[in-house]
PDB file of N, CA and C in Angstrom:
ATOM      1  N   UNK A   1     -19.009   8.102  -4.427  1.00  0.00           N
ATOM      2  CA  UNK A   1     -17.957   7.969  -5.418  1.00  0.00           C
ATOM      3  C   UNK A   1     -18.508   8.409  -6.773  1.00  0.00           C
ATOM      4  N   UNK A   2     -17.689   9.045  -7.656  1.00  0.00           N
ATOM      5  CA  UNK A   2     -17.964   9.300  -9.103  1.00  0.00           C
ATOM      6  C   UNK A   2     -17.906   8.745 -10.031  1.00  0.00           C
ATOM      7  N   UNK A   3     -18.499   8.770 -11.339  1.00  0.00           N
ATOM      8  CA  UNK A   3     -17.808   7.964 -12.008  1.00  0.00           C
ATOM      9  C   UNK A   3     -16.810   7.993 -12.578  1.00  0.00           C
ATOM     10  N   UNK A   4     -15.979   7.206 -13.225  1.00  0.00           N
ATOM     11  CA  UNK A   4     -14.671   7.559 -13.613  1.00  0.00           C
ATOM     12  C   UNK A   4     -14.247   7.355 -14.734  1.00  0.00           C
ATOM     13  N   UNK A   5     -14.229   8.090 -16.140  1.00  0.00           N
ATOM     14  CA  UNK A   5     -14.163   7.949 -17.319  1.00  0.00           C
ATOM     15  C   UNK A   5     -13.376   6.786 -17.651  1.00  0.00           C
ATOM     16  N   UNK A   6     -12.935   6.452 -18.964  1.00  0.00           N
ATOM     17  CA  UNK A   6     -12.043   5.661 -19.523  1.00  0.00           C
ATOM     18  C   UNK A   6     -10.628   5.936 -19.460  1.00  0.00           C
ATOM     19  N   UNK A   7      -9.828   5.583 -18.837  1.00  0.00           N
ATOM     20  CA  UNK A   7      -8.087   6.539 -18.932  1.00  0.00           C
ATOM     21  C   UNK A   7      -7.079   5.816 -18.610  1.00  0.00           C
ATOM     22  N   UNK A   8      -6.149   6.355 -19.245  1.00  0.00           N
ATOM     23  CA  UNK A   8      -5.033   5.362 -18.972  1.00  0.00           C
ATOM     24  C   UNK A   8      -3.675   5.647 -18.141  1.00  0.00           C
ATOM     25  N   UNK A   9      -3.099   5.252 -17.508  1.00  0.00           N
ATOM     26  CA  UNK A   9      -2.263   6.077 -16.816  1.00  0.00           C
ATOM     27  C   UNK A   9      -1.059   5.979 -16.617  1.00  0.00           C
ATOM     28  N   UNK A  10      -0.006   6.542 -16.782  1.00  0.00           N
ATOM     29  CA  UNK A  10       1.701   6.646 -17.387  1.00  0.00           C
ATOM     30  C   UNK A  10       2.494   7.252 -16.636  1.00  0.00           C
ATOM     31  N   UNK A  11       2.366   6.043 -15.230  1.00  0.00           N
ATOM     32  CA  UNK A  11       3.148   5.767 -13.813  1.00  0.00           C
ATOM     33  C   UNK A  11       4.525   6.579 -14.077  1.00  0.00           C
ATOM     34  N   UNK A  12       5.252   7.007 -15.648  1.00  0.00           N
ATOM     35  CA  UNK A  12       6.544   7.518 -15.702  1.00  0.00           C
ATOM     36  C   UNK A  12       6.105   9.111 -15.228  1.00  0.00           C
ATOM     37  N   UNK A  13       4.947   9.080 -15.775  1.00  0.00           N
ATOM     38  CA  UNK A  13       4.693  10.517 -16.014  1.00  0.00           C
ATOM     39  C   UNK A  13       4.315  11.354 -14.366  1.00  0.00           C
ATOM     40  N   UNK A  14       4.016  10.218 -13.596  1.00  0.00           N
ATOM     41  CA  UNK A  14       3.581  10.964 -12.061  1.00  0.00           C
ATOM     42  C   UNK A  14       4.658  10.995 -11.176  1.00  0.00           C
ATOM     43  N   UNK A  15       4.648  11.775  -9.863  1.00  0.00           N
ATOM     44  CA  UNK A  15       5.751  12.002  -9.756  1.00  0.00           C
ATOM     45  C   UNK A  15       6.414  11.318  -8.267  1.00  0.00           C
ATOM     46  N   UNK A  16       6.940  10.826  -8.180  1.00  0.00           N
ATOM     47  CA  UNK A  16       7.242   9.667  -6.966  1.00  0.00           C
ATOM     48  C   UNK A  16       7.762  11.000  -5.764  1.00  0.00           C
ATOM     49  N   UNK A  17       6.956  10.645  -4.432  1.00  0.00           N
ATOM     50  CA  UNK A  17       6.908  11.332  -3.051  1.00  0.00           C
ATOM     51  C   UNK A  17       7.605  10.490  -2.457  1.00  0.00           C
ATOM     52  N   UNK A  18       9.008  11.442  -1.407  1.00  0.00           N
ATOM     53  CA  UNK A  18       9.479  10.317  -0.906  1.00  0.00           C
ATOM     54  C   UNK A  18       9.153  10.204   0.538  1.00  0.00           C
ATOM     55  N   UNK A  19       8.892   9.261   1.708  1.00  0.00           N
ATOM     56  CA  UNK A  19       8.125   8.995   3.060  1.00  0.00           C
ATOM     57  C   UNK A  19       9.141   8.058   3.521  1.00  0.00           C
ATOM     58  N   UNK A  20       9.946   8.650   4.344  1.00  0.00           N
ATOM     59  CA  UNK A  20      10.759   7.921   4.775  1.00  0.00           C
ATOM     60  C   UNK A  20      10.565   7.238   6.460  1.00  0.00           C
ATOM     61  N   UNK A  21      10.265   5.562   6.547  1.00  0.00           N
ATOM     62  CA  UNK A  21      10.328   5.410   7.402  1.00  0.00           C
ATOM     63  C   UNK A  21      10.828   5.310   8.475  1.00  0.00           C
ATOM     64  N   UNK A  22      10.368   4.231   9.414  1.00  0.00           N
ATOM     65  CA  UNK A  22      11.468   4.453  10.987  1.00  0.00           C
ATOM     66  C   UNK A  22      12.997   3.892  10.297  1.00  0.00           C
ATOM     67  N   UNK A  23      13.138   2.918   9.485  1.00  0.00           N
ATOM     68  CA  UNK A  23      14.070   2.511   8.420  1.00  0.00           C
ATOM     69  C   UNK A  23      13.969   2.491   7.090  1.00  0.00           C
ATOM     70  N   UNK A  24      14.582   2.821   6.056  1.00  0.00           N
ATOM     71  CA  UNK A  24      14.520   2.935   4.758  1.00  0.00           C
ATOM     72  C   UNK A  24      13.568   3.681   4.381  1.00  0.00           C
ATOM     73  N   UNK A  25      13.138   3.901   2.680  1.00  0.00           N
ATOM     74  CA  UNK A  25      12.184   5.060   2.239  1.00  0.00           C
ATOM     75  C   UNK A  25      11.195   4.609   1.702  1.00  0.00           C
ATOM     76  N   UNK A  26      10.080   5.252   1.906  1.00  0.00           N
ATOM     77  CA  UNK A  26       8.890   4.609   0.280  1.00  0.00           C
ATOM     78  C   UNK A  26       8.494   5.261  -0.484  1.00  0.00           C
ATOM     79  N   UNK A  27       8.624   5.365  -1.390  1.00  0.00           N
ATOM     80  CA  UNK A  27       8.294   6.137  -2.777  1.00  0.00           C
ATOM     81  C   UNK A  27       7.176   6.000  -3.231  1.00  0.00           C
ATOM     82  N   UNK A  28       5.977   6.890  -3.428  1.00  0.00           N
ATOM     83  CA  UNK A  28       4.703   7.068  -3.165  1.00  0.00           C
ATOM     84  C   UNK A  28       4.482   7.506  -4.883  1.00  0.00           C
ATOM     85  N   UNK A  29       3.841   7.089  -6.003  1.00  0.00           N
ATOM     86  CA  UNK A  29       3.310   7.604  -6.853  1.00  0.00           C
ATOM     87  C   UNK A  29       1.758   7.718  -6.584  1.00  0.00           C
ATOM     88  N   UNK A  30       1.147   8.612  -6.719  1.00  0.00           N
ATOM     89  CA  UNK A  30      -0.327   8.712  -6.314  1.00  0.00           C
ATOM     90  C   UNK A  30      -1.578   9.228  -7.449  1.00  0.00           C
ATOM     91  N   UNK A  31      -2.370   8.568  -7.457  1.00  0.00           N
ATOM     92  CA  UNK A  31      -3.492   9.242  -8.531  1.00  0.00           C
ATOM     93  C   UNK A  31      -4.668   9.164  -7.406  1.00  0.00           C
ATOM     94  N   UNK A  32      -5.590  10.375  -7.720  1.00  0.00           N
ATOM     95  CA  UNK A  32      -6.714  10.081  -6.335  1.00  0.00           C
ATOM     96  C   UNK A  32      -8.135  10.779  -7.183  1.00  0.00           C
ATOM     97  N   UNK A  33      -8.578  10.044  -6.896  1.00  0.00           N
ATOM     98  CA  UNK A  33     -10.027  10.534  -7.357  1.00  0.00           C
ATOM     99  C   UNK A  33     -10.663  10.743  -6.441  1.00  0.00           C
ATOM    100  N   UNK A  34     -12.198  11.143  -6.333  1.00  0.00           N
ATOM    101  CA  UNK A  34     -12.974  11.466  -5.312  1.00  0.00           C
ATOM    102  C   UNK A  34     -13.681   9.929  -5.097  1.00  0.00           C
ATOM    103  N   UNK A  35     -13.248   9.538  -3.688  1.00  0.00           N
ATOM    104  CA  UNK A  35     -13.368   8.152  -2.990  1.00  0.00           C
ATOM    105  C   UNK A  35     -12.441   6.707  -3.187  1.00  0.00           C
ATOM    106  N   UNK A  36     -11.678   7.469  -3.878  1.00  0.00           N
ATOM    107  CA  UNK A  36     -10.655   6.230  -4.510  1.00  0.00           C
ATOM    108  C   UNK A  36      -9.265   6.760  -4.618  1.00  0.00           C
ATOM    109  N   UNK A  37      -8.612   6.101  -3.951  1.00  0.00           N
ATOM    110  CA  UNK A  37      -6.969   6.184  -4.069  1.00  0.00           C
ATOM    111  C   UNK A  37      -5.697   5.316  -5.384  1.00  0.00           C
ATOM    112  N   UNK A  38      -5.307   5.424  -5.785  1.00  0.00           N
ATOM    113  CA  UNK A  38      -4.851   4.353  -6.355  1.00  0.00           C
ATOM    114  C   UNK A  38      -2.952   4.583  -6.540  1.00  0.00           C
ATOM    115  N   UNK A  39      -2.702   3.887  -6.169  1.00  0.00           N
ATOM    116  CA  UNK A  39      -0.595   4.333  -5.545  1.00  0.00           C
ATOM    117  C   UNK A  39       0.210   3.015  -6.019  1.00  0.00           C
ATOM    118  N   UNK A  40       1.607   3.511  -6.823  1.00  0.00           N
ATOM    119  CA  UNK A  40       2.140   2.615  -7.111  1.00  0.00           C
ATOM    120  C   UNK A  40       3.135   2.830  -6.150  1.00  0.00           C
ATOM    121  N   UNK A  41       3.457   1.829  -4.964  1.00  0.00           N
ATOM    122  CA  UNK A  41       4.569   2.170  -3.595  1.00  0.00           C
ATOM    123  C   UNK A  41       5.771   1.169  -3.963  1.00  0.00           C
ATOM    124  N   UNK A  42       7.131   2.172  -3.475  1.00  0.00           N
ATOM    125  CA  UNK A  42       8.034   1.246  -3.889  1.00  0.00           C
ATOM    126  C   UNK A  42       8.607   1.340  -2.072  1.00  0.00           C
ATOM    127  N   UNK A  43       8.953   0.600  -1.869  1.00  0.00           N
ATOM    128  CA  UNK A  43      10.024   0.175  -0.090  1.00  0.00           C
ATOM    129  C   UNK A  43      11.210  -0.331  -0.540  1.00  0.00           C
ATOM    130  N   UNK A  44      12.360   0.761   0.295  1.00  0.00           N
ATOM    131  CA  UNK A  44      13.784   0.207  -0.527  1.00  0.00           C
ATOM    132  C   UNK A  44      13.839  -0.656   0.358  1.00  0.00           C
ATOM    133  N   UNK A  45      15.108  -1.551   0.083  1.00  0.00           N
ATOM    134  CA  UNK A  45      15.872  -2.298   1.251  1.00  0.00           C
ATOM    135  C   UNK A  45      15.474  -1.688   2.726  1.00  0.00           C
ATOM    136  N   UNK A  46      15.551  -3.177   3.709  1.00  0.00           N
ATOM    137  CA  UNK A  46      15.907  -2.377   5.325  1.00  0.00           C
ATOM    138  C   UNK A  46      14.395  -1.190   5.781  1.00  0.00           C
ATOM    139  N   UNK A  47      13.278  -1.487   4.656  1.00  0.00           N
ATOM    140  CA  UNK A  47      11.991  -0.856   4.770  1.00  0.00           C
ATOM    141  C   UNK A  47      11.364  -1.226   6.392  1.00  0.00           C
ATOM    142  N   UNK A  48      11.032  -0.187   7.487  1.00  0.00           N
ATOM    143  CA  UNK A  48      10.263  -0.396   8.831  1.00  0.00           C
ATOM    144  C   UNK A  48       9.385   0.384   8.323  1.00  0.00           C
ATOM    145  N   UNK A  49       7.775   0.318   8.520  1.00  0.00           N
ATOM    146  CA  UNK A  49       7.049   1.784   8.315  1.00  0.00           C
ATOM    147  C   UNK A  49       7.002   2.225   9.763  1.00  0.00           C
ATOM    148  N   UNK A  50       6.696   3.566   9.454  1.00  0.00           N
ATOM    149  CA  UNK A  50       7.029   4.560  11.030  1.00  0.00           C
ATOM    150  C   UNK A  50       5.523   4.558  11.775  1.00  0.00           C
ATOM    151  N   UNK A  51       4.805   3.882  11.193  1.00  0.00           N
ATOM    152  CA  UNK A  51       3.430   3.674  12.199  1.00  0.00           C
ATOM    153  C   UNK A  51       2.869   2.395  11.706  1.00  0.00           C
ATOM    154  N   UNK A  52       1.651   2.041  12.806  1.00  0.00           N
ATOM    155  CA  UNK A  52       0.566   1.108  12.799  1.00  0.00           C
ATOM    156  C   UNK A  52      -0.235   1.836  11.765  1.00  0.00           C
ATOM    157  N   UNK A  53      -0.923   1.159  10.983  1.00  0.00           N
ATOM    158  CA  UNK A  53      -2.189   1.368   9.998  1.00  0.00           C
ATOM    159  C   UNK A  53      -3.478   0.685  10.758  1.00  0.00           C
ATOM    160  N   UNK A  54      -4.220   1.793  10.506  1.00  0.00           N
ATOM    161  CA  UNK A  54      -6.034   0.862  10.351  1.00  0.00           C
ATOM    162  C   UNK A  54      -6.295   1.107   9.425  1.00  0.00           C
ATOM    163  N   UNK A  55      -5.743   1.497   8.251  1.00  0.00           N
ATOM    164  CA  UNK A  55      -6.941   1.968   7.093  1.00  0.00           C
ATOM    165  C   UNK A  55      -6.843   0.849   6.091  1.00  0.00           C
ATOM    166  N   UNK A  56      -8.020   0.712   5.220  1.00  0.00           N
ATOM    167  CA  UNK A  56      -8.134  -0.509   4.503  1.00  0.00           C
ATOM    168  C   UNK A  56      -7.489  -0.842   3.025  1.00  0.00           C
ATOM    169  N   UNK A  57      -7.204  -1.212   2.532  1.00  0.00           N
ATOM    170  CA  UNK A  57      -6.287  -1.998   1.499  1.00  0.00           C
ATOM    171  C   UNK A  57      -6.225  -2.516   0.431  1.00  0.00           C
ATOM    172  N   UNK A  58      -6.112  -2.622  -0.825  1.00  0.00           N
ATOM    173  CA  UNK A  58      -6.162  -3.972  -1.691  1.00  0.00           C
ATOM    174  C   UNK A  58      -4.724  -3.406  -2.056  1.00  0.00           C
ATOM    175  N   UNK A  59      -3.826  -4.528  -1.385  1.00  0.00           N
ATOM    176  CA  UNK A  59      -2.222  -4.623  -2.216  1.00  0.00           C
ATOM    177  C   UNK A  59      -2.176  -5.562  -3.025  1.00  0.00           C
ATOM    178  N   UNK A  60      -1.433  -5.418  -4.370  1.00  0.00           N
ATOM    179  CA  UNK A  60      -0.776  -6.319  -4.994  1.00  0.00           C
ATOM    180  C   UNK A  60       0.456  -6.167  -5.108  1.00  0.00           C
ATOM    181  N   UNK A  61       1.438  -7.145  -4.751  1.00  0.00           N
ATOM    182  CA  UNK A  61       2.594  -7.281  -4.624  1.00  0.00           C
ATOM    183  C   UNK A  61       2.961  -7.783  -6.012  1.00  0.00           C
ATOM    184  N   UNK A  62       3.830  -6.186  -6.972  1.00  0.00           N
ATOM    185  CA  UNK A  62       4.482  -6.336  -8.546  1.00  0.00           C
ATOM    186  C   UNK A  62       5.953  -7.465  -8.680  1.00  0.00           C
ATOM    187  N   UNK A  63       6.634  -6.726  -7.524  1.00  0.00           N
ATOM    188  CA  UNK A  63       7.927  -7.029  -7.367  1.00  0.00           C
ATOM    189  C   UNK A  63       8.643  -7.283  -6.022  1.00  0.00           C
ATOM    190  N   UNK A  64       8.924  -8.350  -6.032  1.00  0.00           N
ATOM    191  CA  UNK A  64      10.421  -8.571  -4.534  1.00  0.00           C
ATOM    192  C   UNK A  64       9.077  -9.169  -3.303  1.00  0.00           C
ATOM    193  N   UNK A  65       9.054  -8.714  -2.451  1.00  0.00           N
ATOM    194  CA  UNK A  65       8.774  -9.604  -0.964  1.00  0.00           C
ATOM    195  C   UNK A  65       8.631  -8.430   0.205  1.00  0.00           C
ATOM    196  N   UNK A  66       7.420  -8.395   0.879  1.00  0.00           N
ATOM    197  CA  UNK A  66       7.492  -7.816   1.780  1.00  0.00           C
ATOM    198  C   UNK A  66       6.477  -8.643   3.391  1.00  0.00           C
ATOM    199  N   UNK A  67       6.916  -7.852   4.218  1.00  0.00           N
ATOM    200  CA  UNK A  67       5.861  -8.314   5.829  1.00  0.00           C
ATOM    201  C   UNK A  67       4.573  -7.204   5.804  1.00  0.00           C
ATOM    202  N   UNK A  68       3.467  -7.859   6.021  1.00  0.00           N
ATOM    203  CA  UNK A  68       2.759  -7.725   6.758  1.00  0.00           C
ATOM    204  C   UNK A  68       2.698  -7.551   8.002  1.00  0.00           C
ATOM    205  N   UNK A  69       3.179  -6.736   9.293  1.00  0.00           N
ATOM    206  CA  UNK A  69       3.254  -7.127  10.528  1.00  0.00           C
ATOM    207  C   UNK A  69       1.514  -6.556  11.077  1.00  0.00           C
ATOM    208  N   UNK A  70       1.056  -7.579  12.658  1.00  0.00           N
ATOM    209  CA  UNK A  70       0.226  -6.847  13.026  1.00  0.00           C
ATOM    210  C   UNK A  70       0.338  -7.345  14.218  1.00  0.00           C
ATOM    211  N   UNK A  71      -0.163  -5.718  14.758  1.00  0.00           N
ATOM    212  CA  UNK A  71      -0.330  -5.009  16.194  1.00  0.00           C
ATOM    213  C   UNK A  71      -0.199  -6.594  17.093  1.00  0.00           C
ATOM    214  N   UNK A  72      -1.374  -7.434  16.849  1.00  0.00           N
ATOM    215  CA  UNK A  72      -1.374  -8.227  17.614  1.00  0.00           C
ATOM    216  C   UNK A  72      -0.091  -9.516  17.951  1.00  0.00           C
ATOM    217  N   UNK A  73       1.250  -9.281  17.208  1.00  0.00           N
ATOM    218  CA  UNK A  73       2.504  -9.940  16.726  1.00  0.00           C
ATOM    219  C   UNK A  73       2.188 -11.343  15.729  1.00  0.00           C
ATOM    220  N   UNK A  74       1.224 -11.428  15.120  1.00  0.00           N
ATOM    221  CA  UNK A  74       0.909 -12.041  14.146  1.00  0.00           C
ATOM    222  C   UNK A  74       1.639 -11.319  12.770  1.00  0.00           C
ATOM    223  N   UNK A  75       1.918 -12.175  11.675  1.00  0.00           N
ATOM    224  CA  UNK A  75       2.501 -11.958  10.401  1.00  0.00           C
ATOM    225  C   UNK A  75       2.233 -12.757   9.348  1.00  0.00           C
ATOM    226  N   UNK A  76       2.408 -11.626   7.826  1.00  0.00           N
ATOM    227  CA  UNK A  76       1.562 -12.185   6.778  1.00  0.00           C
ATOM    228  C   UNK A  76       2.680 -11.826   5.654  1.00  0.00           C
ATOM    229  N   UNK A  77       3.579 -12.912   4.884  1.00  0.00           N
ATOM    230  CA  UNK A  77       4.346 -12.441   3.984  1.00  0.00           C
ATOM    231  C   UNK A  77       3.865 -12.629   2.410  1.00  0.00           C
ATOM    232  N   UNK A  78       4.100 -11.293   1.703  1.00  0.00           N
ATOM    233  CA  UNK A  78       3.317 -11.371   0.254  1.00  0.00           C
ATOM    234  C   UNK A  78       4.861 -11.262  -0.078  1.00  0.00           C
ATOM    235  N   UNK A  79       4.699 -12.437  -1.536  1.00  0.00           N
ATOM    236  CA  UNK A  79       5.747 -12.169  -2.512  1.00  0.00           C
ATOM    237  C   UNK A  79       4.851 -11.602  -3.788  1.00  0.00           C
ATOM    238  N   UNK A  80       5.568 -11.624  -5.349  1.00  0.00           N
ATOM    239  CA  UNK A  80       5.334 -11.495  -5.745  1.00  0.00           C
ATOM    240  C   UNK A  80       4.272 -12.273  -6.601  1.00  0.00           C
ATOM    241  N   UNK A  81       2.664 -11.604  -7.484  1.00  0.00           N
ATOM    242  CA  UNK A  81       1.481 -12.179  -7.955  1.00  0.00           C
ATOM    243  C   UNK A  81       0.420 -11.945  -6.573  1.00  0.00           C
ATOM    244  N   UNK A  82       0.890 -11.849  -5.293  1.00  0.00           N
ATOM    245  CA  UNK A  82       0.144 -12.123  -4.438  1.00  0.00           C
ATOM    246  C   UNK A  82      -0.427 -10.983  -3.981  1.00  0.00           C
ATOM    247  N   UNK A  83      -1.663 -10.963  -3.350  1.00  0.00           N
ATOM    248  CA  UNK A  83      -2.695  -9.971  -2.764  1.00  0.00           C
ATOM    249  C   UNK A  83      -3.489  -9.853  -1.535  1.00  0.00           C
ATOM    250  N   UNK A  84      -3.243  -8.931  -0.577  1.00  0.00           N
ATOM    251  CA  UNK A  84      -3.925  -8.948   0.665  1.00  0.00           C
ATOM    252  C   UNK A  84      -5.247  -7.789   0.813  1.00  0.00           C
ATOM    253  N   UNK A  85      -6.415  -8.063   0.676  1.00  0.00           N
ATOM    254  CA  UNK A  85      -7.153  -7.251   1.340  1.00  0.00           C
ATOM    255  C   UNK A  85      -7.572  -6.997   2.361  1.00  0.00           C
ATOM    256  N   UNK A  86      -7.967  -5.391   2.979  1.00  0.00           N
ATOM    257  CA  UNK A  86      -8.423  -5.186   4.286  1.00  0.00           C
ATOM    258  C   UNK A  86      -9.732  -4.175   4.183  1.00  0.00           C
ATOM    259  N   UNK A  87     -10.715  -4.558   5.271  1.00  0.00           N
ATOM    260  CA  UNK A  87     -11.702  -3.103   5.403  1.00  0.00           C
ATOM    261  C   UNK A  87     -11.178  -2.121   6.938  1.00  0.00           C
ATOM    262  N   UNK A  88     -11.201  -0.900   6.238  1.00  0.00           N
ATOM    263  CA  UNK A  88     -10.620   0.114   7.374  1.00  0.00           C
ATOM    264  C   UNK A  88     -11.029  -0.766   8.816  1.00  0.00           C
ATOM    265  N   UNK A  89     -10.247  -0.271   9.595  1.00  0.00           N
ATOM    266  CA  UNK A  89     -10.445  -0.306  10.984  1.00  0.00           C
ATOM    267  C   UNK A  89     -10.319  -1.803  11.281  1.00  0.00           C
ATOM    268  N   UNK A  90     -10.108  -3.167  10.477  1.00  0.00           N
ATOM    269  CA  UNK A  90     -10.415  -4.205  10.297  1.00  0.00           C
ATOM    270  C   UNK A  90      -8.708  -4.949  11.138  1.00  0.00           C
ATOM    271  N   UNK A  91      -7.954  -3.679  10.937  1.00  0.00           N
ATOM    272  CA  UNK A  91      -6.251  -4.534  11.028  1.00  0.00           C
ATOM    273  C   UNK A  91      -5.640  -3.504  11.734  1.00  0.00           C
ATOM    274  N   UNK A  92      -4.303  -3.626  12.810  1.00  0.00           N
ATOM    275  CA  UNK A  92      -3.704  -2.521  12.653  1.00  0.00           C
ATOM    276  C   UNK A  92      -2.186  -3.127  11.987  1.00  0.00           C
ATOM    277  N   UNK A  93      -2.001  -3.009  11.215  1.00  0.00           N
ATOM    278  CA  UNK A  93      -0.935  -3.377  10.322  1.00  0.00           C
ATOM    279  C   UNK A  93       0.430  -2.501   9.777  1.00  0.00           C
ATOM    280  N   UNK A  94       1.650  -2.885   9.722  1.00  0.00           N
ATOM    281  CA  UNK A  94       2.648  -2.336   8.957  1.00  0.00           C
ATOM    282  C   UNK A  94       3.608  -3.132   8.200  1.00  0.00           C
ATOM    283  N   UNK A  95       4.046  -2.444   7.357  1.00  0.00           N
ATOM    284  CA  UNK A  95       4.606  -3.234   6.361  1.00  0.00           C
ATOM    285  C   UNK A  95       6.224  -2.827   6.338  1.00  0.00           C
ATOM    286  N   UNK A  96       7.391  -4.165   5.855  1.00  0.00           N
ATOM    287  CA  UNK A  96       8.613  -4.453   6.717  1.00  0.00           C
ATOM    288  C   UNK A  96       9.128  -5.068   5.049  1.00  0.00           C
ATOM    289  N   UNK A  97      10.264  -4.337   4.571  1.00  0.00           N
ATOM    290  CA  UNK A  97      10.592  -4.851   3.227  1.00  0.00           C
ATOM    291  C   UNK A  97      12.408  -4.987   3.701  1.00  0.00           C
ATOM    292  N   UNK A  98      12.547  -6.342   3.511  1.00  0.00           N
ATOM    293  CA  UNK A  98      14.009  -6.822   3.742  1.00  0.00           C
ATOM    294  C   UNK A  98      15.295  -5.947   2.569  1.00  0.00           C
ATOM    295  N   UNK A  99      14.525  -6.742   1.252  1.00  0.00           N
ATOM    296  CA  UNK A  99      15.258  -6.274  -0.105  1.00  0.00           C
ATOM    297  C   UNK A  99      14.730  -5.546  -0.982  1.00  0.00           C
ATOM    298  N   UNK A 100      13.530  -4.480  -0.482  1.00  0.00           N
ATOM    299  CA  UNK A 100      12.914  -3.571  -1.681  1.00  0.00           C
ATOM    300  C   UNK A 100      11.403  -4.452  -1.819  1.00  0.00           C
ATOM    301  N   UNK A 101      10.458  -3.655  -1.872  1.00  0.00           N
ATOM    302  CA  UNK A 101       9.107  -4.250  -3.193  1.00  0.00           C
ATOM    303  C   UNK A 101       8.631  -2.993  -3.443  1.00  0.00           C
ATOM    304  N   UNK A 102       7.492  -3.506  -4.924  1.00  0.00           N
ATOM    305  CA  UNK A 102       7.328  -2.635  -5.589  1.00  0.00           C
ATOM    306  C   UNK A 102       5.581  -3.091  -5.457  1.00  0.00           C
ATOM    307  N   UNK A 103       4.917  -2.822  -4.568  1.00  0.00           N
ATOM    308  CA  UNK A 103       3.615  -2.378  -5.053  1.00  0.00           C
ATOM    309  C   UNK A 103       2.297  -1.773  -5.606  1.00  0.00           C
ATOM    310  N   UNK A 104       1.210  -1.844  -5.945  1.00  0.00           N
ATOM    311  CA  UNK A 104       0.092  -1.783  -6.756  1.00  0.00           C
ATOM    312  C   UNK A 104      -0.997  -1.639  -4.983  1.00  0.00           C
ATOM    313  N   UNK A 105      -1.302  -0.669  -4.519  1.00  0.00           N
ATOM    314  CA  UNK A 105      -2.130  -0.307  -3.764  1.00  0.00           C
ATOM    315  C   UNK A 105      -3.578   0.613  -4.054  1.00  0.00           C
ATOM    316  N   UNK A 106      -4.546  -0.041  -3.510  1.00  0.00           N
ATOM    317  CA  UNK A 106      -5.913   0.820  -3.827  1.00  0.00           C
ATOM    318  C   UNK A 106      -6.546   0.846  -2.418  1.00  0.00           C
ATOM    319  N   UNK A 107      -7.024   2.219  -2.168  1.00  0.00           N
ATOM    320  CA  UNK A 107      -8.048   2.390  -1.224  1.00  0.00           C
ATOM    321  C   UNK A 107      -8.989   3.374  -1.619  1.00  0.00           C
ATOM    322  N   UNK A 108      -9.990   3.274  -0.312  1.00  0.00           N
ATOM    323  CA  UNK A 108     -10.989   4.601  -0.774  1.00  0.00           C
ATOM    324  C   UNK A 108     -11.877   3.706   0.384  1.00  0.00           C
ATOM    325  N   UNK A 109     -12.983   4.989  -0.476  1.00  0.00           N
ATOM    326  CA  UNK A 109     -14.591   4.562   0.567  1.00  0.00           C
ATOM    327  C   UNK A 109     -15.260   3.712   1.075  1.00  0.00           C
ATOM    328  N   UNK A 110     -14.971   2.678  -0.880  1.00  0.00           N
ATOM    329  CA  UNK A 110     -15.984   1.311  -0.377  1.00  0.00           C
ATOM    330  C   UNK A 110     -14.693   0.762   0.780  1.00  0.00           C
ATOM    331  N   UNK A 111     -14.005   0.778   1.205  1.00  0.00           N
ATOM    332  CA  UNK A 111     -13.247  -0.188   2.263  1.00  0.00           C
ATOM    333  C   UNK A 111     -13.794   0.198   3.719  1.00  0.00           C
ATOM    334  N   UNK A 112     -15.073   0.924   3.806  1.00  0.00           N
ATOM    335  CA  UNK A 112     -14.931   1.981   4.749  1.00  0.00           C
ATOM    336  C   UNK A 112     -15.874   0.221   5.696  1.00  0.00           C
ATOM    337  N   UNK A 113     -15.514  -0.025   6.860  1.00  0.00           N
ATOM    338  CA  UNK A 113     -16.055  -0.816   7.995  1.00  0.00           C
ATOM    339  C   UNK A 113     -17.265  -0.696   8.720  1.00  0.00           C
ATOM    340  N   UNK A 114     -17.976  -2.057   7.860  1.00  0.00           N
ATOM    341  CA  UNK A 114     -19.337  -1.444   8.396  1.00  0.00           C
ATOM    342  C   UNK A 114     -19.948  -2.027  10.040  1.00  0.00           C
ATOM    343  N   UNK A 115     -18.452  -2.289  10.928  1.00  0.00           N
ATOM    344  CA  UNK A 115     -18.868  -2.739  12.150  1.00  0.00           C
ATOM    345  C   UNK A 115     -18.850  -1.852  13.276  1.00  0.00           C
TER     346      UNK A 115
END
């Protein structure tokens, strides 16, 4: 990983990707550095994502309520203030938004699984 100057960043100014799942859409703002991801995701209403995840995580949940689902039919609900971390390969997980949320997502290298 590099280092990464001082900067500030003006979420109006980037440009929202839209990824539409098995139900509803997610709106992807993205900044990426070399080993580090950093995404402000919005899930409208009626949100299914269209796959299982293994890759690793730090969500913070800004706005509204979403699921955690995993592979194994276990479930983890974040509202809002709240935060789930994962290391790659650690979960297979997807995320299930009833009425919309608006999250604060980071990944990259260091999440990488050292098992």
């Amino acid at each position: 990983m590099i280092n990464i100057p001082f900067q500030t960043i003006d979420w109006t100014l980037i440009e929202k990707v839209e990824y539409p799942g098995e139900t509803g859409t997610a709106f992807w703002q993205t900044i990426q550095f070399s080993g580090l991801r950093i995404r402000l995701v919005e899930y409208s209403k009626n949100y299914l994502a269209d796959h299982w995840c293994q890759k690793g995580h730090i969500v913070y949940c800004l706005e509204g309520e979403f699921v955690s689902e995993f592979e194994n039919g276990k479930s983890a609900v974040l509202t809002k203030g709240m935060t789930y971390v994962v290391s790659d390969d650690l979960s297979s997980h997807r995320s299930v938004s009833e009425n919309g949320v608006k999250l604060l997502i980071i990944d990259g290298d260091f999440l990488k699984s050292s098992i």
